[in-house]
N, C-alpha and C. Protein backbone atom coordinates (compact mmCIF):
# COMPACT_ATOMS: atom_id res chain seq x y z
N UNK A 1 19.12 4.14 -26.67
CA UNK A 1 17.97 5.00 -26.46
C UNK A 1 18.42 6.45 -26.57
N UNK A 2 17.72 7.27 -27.11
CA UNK A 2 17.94 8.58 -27.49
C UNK A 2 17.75 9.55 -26.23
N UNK A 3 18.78 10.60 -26.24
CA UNK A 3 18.85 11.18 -24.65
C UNK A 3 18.01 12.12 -24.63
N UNK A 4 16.88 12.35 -23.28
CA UNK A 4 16.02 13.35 -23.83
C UNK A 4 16.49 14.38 -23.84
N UNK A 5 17.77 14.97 -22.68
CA UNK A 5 18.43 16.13 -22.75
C UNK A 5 19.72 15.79 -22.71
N UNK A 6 20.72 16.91 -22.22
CA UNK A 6 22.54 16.81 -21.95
C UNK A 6 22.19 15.91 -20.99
N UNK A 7 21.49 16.81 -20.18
CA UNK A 7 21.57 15.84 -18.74
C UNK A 7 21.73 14.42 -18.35
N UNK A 8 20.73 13.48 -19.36
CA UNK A 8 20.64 12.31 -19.32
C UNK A 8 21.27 11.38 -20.59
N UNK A 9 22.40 12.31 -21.10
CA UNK A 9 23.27 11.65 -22.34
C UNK A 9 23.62 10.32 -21.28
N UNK A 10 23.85 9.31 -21.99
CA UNK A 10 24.39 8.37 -21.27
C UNK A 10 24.17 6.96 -20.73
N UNK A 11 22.68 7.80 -20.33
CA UNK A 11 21.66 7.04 -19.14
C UNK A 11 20.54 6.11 -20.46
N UNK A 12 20.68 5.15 -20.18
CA UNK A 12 20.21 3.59 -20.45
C UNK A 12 18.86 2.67 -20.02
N UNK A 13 17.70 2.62 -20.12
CA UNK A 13 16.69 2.05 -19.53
C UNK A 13 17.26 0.76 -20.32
N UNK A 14 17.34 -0.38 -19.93
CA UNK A 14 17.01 -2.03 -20.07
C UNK A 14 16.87 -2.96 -18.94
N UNK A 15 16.49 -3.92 -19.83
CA UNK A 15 16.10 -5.27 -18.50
C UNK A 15 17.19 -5.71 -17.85
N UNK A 16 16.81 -5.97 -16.81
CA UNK A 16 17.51 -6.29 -15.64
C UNK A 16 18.13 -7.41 -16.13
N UNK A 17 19.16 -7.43 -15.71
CA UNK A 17 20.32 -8.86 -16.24
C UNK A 17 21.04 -9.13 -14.93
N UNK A 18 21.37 -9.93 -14.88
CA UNK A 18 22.44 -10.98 -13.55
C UNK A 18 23.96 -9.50 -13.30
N UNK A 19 24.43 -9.18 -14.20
CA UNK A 19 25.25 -7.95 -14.22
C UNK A 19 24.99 -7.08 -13.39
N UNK A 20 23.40 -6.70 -13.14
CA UNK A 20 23.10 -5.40 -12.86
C UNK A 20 22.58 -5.61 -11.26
N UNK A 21 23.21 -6.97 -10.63
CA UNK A 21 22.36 -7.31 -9.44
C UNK A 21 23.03 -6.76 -8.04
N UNK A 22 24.61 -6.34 -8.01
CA UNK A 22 25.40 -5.61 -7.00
C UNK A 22 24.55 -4.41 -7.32
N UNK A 23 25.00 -3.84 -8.30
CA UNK A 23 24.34 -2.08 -8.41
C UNK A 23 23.21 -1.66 -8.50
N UNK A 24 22.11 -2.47 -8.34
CA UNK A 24 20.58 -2.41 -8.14
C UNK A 24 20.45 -2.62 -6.69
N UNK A 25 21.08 -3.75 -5.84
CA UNK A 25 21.07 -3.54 -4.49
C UNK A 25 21.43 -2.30 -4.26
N UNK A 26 22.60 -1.49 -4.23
CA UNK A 26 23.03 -1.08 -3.72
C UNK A 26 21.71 0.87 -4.09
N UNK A 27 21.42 0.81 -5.28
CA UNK A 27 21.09 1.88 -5.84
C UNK A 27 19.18 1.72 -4.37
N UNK A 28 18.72 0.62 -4.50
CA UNK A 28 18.00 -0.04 -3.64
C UNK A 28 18.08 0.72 -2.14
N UNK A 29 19.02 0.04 -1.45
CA UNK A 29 19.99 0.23 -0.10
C UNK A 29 19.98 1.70 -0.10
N UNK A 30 20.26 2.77 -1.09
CA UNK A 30 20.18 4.35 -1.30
C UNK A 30 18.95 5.14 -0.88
N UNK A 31 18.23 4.38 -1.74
CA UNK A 31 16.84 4.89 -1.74
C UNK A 31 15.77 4.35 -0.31
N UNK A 32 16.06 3.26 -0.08
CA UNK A 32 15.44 2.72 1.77
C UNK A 32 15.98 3.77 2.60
N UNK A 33 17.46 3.96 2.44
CA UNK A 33 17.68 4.53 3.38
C UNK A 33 17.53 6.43 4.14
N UNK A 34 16.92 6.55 2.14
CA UNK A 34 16.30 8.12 2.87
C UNK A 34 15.37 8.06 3.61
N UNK A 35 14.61 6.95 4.01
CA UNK A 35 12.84 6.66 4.91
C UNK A 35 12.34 7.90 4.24
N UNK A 36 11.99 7.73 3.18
CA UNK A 36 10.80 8.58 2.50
C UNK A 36 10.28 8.54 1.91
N UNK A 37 10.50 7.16 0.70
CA UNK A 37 9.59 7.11 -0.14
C UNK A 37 9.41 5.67 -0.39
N UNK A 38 9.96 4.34 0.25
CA UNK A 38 10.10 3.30 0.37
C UNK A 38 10.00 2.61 1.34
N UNK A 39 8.65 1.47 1.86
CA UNK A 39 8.38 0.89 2.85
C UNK A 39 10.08 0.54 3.38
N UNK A 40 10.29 -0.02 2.82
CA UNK A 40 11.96 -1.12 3.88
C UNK A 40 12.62 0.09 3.68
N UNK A 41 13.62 -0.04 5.00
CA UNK A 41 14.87 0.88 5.39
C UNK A 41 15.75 0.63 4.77
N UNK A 42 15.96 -0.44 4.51
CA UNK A 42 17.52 -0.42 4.10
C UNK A 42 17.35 -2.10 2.76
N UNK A 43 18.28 -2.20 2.14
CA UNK A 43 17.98 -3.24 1.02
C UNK A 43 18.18 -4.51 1.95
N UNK A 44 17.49 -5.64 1.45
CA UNK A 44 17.63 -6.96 1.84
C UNK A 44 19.26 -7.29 1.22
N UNK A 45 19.67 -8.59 2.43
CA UNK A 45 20.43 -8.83 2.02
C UNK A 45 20.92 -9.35 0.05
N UNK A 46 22.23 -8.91 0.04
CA UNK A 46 22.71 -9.41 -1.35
C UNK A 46 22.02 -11.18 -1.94
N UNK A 47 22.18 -11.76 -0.91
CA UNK A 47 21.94 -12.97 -1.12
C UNK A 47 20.83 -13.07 -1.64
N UNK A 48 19.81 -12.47 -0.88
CA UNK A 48 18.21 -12.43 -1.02
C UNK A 48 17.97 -11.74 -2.27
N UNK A 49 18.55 -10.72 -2.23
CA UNK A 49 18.20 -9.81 -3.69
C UNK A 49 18.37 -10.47 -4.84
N UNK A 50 19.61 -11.06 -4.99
CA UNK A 50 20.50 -12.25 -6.25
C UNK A 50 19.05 -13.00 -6.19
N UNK A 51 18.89 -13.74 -5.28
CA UNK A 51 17.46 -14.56 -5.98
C UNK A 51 16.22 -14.30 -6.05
N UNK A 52 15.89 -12.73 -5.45
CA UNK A 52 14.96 -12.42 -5.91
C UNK A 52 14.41 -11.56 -7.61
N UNK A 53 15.95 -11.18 -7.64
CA UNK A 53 15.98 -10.70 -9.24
C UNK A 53 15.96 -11.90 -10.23
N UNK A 54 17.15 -12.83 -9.94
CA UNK A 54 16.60 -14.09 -10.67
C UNK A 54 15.56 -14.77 -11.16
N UNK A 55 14.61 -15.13 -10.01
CA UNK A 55 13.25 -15.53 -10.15
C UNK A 55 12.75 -14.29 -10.91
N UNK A 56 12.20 -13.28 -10.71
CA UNK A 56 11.54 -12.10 -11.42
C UNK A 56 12.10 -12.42 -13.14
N UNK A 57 13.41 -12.55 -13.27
CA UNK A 57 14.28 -12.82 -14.65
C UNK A 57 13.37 -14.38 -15.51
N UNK A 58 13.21 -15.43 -14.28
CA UNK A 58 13.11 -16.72 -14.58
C UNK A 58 11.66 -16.84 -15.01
N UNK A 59 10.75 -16.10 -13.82
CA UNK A 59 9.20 -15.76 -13.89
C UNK A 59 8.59 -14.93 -15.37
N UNK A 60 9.40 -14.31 -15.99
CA UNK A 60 9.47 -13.19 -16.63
C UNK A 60 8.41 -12.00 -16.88
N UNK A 61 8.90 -11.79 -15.25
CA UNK A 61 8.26 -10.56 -14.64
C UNK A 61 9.06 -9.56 -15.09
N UNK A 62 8.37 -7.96 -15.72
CA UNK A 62 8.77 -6.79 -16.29
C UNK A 62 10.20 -6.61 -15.11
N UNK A 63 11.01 -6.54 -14.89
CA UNK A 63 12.07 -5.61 -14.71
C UNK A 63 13.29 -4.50 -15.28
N UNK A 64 12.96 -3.79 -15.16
CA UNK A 64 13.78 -2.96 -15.78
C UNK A 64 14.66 -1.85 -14.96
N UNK A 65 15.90 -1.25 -15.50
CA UNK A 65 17.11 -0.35 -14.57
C UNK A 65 17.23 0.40 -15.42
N UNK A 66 17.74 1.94 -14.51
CA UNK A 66 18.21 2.89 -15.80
C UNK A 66 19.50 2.62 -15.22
N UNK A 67 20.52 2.64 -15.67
CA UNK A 67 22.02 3.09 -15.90
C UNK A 67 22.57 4.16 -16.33
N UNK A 68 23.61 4.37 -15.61
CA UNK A 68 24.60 5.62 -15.99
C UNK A 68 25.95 5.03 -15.26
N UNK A 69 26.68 5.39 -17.22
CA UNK A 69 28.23 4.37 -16.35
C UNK A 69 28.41 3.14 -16.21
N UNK A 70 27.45 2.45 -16.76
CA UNK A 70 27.07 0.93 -15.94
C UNK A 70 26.55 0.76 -14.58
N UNK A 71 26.53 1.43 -14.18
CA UNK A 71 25.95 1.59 -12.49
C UNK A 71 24.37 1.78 -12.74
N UNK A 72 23.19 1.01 -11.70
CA UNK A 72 22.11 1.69 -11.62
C UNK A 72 22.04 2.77 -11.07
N UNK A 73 21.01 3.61 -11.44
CA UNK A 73 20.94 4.51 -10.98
C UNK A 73 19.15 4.61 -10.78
N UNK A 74 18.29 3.80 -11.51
CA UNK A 74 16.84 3.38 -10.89
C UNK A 74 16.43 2.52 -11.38
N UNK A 75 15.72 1.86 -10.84
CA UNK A 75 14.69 0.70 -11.70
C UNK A 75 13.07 0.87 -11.59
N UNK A 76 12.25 0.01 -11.94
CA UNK A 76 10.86 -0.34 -11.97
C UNK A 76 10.55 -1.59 -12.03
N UNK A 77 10.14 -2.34 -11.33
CA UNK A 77 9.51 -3.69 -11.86
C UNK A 77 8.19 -4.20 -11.26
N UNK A 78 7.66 -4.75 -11.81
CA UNK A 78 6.36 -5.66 -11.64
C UNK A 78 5.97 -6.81 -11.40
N UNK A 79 5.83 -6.99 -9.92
CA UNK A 79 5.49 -8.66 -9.30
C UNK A 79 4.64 -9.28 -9.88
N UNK A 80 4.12 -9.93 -10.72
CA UNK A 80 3.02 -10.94 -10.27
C UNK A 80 2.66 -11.54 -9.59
N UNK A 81 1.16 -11.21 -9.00
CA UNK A 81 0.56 -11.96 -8.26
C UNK A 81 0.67 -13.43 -8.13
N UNK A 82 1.27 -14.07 -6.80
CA UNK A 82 1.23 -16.15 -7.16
C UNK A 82 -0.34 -16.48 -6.98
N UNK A 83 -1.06 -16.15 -6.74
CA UNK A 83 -2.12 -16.47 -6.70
C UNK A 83 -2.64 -17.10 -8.24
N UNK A 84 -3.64 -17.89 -8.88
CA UNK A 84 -3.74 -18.26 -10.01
C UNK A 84 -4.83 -17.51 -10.52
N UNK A 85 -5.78 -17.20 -9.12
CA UNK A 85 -6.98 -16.35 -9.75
C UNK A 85 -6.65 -14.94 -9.64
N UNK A 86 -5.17 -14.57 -9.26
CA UNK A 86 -5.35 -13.41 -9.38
C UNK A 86 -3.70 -13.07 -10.21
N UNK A 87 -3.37 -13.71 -11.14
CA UNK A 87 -2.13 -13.66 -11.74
C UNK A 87 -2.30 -12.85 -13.30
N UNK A 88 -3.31 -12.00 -13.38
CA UNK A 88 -3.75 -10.79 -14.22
C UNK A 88 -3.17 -9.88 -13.39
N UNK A 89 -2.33 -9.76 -12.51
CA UNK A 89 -2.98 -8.68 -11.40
C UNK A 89 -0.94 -8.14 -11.38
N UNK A 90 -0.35 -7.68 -11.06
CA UNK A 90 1.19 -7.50 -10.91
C UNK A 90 1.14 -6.03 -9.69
N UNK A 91 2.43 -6.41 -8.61
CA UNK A 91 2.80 -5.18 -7.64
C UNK A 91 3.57 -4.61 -8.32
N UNK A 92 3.84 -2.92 -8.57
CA UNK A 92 5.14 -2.44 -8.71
C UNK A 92 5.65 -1.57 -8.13
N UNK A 93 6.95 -1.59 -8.07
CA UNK A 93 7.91 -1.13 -7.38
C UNK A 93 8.81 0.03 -7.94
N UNK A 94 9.23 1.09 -7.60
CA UNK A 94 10.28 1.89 -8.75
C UNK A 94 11.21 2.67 -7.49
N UNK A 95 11.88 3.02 -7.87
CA UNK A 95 12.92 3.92 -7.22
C UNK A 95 14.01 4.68 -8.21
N UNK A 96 14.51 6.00 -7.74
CA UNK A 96 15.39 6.63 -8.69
C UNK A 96 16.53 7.29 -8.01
N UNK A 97 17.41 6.92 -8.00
CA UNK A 97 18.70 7.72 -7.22
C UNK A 97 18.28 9.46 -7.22
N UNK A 98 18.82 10.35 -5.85
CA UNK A 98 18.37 11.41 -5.71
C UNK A 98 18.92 12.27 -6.98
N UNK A 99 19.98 12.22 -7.09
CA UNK A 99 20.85 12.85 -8.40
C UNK A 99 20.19 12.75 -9.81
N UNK A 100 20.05 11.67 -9.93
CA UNK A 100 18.87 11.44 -11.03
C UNK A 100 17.10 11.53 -11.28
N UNK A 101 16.60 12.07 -9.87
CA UNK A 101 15.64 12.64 -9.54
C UNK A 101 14.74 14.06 -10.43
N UNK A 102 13.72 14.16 -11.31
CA UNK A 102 13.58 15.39 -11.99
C UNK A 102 14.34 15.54 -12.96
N UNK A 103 14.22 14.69 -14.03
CA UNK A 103 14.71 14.50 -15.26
C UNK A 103 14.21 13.92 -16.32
N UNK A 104 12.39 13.02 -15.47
CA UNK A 104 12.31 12.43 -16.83
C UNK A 104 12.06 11.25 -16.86
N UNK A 105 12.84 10.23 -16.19
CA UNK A 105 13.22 9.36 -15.93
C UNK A 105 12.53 8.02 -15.80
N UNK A 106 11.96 9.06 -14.44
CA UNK A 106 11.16 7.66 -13.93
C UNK A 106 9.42 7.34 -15.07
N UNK A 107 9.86 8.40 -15.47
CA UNK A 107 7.90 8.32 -16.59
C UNK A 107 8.32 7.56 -17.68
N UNK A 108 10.09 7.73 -18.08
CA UNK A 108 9.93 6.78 -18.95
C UNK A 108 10.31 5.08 -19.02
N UNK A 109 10.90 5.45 -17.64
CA UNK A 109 11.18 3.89 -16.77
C UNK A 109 9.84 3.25 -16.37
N UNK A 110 9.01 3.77 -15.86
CA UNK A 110 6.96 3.17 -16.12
C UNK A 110 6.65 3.48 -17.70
N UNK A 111 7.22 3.79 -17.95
CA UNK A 111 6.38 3.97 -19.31
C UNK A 111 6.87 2.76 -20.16
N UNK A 112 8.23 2.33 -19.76
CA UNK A 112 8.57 0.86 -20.44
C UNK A 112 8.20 -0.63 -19.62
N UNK A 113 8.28 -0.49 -18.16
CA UNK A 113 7.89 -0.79 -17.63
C UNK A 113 6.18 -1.80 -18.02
N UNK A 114 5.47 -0.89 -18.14
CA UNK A 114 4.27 -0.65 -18.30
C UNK A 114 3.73 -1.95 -19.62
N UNK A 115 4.69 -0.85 -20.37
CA UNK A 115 4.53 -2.09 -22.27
C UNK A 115 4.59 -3.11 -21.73
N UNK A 116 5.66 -3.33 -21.05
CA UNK A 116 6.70 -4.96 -21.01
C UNK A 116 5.71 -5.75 -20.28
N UNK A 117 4.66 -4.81 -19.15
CA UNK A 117 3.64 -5.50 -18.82
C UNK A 117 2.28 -6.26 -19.52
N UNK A 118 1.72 -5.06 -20.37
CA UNK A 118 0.77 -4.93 -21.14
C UNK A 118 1.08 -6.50 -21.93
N UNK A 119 2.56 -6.32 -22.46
CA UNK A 119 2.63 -7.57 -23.32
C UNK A 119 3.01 -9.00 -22.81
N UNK A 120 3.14 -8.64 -21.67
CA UNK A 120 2.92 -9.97 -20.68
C UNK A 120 1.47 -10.31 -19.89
N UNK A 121 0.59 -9.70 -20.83
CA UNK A 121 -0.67 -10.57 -20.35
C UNK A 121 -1.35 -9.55 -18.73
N UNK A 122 -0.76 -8.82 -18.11
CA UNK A 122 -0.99 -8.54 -17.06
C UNK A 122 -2.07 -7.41 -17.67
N UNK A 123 -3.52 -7.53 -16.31
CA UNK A 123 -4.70 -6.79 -16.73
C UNK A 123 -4.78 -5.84 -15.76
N UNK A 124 -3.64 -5.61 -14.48
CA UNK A 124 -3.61 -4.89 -13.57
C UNK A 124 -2.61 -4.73 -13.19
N UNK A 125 -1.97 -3.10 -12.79
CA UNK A 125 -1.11 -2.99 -12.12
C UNK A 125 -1.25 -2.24 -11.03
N UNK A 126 -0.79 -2.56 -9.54
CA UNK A 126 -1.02 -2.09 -8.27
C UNK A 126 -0.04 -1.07 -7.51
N UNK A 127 -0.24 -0.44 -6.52
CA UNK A 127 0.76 0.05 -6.32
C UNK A 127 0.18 0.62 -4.97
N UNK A 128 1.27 0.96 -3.39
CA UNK A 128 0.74 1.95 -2.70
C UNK A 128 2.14 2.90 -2.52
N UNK A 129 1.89 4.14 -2.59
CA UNK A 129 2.75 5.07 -2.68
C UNK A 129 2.07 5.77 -1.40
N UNK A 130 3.72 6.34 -0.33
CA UNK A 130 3.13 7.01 0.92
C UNK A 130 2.52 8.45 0.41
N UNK A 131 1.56 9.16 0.91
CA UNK A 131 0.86 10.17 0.58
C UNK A 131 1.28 11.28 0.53
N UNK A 132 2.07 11.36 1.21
CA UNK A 132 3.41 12.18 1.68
C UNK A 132 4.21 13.06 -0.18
N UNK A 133 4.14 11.73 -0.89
CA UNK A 133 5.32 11.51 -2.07
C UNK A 133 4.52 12.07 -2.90
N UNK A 134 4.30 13.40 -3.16
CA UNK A 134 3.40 14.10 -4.30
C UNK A 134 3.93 14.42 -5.58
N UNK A 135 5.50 13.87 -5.79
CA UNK A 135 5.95 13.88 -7.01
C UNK A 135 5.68 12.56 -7.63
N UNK A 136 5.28 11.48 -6.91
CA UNK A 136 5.29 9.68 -7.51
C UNK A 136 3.82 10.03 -8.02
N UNK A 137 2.89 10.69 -7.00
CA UNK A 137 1.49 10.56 -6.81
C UNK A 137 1.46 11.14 -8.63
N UNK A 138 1.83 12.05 -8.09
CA UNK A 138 1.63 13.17 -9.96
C UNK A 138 1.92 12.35 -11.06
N UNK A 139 3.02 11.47 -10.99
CA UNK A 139 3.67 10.74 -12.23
C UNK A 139 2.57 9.63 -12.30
N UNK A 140 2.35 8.85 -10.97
CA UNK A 140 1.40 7.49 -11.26
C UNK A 140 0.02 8.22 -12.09
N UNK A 141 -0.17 9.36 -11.39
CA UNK A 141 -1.61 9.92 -12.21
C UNK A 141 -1.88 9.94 -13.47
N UNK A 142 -0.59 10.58 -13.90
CA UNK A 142 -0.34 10.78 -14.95
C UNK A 142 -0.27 9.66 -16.39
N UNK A 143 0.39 8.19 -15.86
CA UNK A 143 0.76 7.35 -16.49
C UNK A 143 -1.06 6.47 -16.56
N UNK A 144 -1.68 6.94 -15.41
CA UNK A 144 -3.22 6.11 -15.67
C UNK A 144 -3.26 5.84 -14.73
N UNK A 145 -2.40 5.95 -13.63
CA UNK A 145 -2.97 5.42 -12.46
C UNK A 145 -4.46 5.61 -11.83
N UNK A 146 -4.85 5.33 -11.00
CA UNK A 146 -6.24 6.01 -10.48
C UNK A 146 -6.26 5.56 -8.85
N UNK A 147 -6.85 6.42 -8.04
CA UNK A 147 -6.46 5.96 -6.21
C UNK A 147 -7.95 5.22 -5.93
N UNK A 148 -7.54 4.28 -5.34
CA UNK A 148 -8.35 2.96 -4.92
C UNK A 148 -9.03 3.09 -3.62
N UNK A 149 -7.86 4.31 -2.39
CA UNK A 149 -8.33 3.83 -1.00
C UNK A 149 -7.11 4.51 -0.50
N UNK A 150 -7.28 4.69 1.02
CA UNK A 150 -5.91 5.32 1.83
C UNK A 150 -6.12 3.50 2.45
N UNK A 151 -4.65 3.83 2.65
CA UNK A 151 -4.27 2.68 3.49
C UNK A 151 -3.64 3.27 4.86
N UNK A 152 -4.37 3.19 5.74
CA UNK A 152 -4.15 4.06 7.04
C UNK A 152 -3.24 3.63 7.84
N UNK A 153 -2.40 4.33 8.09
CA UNK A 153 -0.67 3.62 9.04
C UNK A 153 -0.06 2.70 7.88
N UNK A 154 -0.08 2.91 6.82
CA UNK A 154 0.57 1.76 6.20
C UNK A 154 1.96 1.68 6.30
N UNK A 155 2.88 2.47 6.76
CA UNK A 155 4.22 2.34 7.42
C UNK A 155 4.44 3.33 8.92
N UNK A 156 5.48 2.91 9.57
CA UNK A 156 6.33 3.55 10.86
C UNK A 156 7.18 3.43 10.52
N UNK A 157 8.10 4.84 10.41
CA UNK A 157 9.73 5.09 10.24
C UNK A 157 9.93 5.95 11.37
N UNK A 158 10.81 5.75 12.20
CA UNK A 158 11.09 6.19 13.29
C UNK A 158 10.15 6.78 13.72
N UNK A 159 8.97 6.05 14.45
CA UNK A 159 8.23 6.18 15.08
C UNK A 159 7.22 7.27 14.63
N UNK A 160 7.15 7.29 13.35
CA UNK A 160 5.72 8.19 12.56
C UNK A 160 5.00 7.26 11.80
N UNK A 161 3.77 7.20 11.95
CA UNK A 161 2.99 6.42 10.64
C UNK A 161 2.67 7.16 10.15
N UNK A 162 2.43 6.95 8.32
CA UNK A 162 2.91 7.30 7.27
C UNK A 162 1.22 6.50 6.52
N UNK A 163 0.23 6.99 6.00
CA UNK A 163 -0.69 6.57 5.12
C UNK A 163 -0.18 6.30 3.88
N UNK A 164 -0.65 5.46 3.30
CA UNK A 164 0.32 5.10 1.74
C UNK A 164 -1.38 5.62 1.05
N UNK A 165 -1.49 6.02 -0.37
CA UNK A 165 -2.22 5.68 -1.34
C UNK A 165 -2.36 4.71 -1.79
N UNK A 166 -3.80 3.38 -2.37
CA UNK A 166 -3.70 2.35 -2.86
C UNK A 166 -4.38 2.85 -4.32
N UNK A 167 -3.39 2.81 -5.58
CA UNK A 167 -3.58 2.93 -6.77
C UNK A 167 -3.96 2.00 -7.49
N UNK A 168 -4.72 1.81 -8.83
CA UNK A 168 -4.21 1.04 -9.72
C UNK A 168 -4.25 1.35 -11.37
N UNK A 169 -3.92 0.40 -11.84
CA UNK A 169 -4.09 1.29 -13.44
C UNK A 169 -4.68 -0.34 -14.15
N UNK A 170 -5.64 -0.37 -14.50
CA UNK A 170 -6.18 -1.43 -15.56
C UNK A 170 -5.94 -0.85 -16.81
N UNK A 171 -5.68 -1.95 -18.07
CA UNK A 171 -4.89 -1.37 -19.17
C UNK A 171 -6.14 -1.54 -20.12
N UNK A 172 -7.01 -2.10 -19.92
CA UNK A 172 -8.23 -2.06 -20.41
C UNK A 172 -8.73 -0.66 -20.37
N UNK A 173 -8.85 -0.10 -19.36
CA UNK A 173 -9.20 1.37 -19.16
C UNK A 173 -8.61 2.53 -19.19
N UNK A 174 -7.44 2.02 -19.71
CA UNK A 174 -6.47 2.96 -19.71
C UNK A 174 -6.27 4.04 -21.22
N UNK A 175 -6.33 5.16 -21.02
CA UNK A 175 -6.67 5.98 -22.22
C UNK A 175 -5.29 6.52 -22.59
N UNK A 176 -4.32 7.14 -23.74
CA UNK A 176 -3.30 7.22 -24.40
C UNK A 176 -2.93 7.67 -22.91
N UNK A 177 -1.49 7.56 -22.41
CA UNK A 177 -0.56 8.46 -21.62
C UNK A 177 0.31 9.31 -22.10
């Protein structure tokens, strides 16, 4: 992939592979642990993660990592709904190491994201971002998102609740990004 600046010579968006499952926890585990922009504190265990990337791999649910070095440094991916009447429908998730923060990145990590969805059949993508996070809010806007609803107390981190935004982006309605 072509670097958009110096800055990000290097740096790699692809799908998540069995390789990338230590350094996605851990890039994970980084980002919980600022309590600022991610419901969980801290990453689930390794164990848990290994099979939850698997299944997502097996399901072939969108996941994707940027790299630098071989190391993650962010990802994006998209749950599908288990439900059957509602398996049009996918959660997503993104995070970006602070260093790699304001570069670019993450619009084009949803922005692949996104395709990998589109061409997997999915007619919805969901999302709640805390309200707080007015750089995610700007990017989801941007990519098509649209806000659905406050979700009131939707987290407590050391004893503050935190309103999330409930977004979504239908790709049906969705006009060029």
């Amino acid at each position: 992939m072509d670097a958009a600046s110096s800055d990000t010579s290097g740096i790699r968006i692809e799908p998540i592979a069995a390789v990338h499952i230590d350094s996605f926890h851990h890039a994970l585990d980084v980002v919980a642990r600022e309590k600022k922009y991610l419901s969980m504190l801290e990453a689930t265990p390794l164990p848990q993660m290994r099979e939850f990337v698997m299944g997502m791999i097996a399901k072939g649910n969108p996941q994707f990592v940027v790299t630098a070095e071989n190391q993650v440094v962010g990802w994006c991916d998209i749950s599908r709904h288990f439900f059957p009447s509602h398996a049009h429908r996918g959660k997503l998730g993104m995070g970006i190491l602070p260093a790699y923060r304001g570069k670019g990145l993450g619009r084009r990590l949803i922005e692949t994201t996104l395709r990998a969805a589109q061409d997997a059949d999915f007619a919805r993508v969901e999302l709640d971002v805390h309200e707080d996070n007015a750089r995610a809010i700007a990017l989801y806007e941007k990519m098509g998102f649209a806000r659905e609803g406050i979700v009131r107390r939707a987290a407590r981190i050391d004893g503050r609740f935190i309103d999330a935004i409930s977004m979504a982006l239908l790709f049906d309605e969705r006009g060029a990004a």
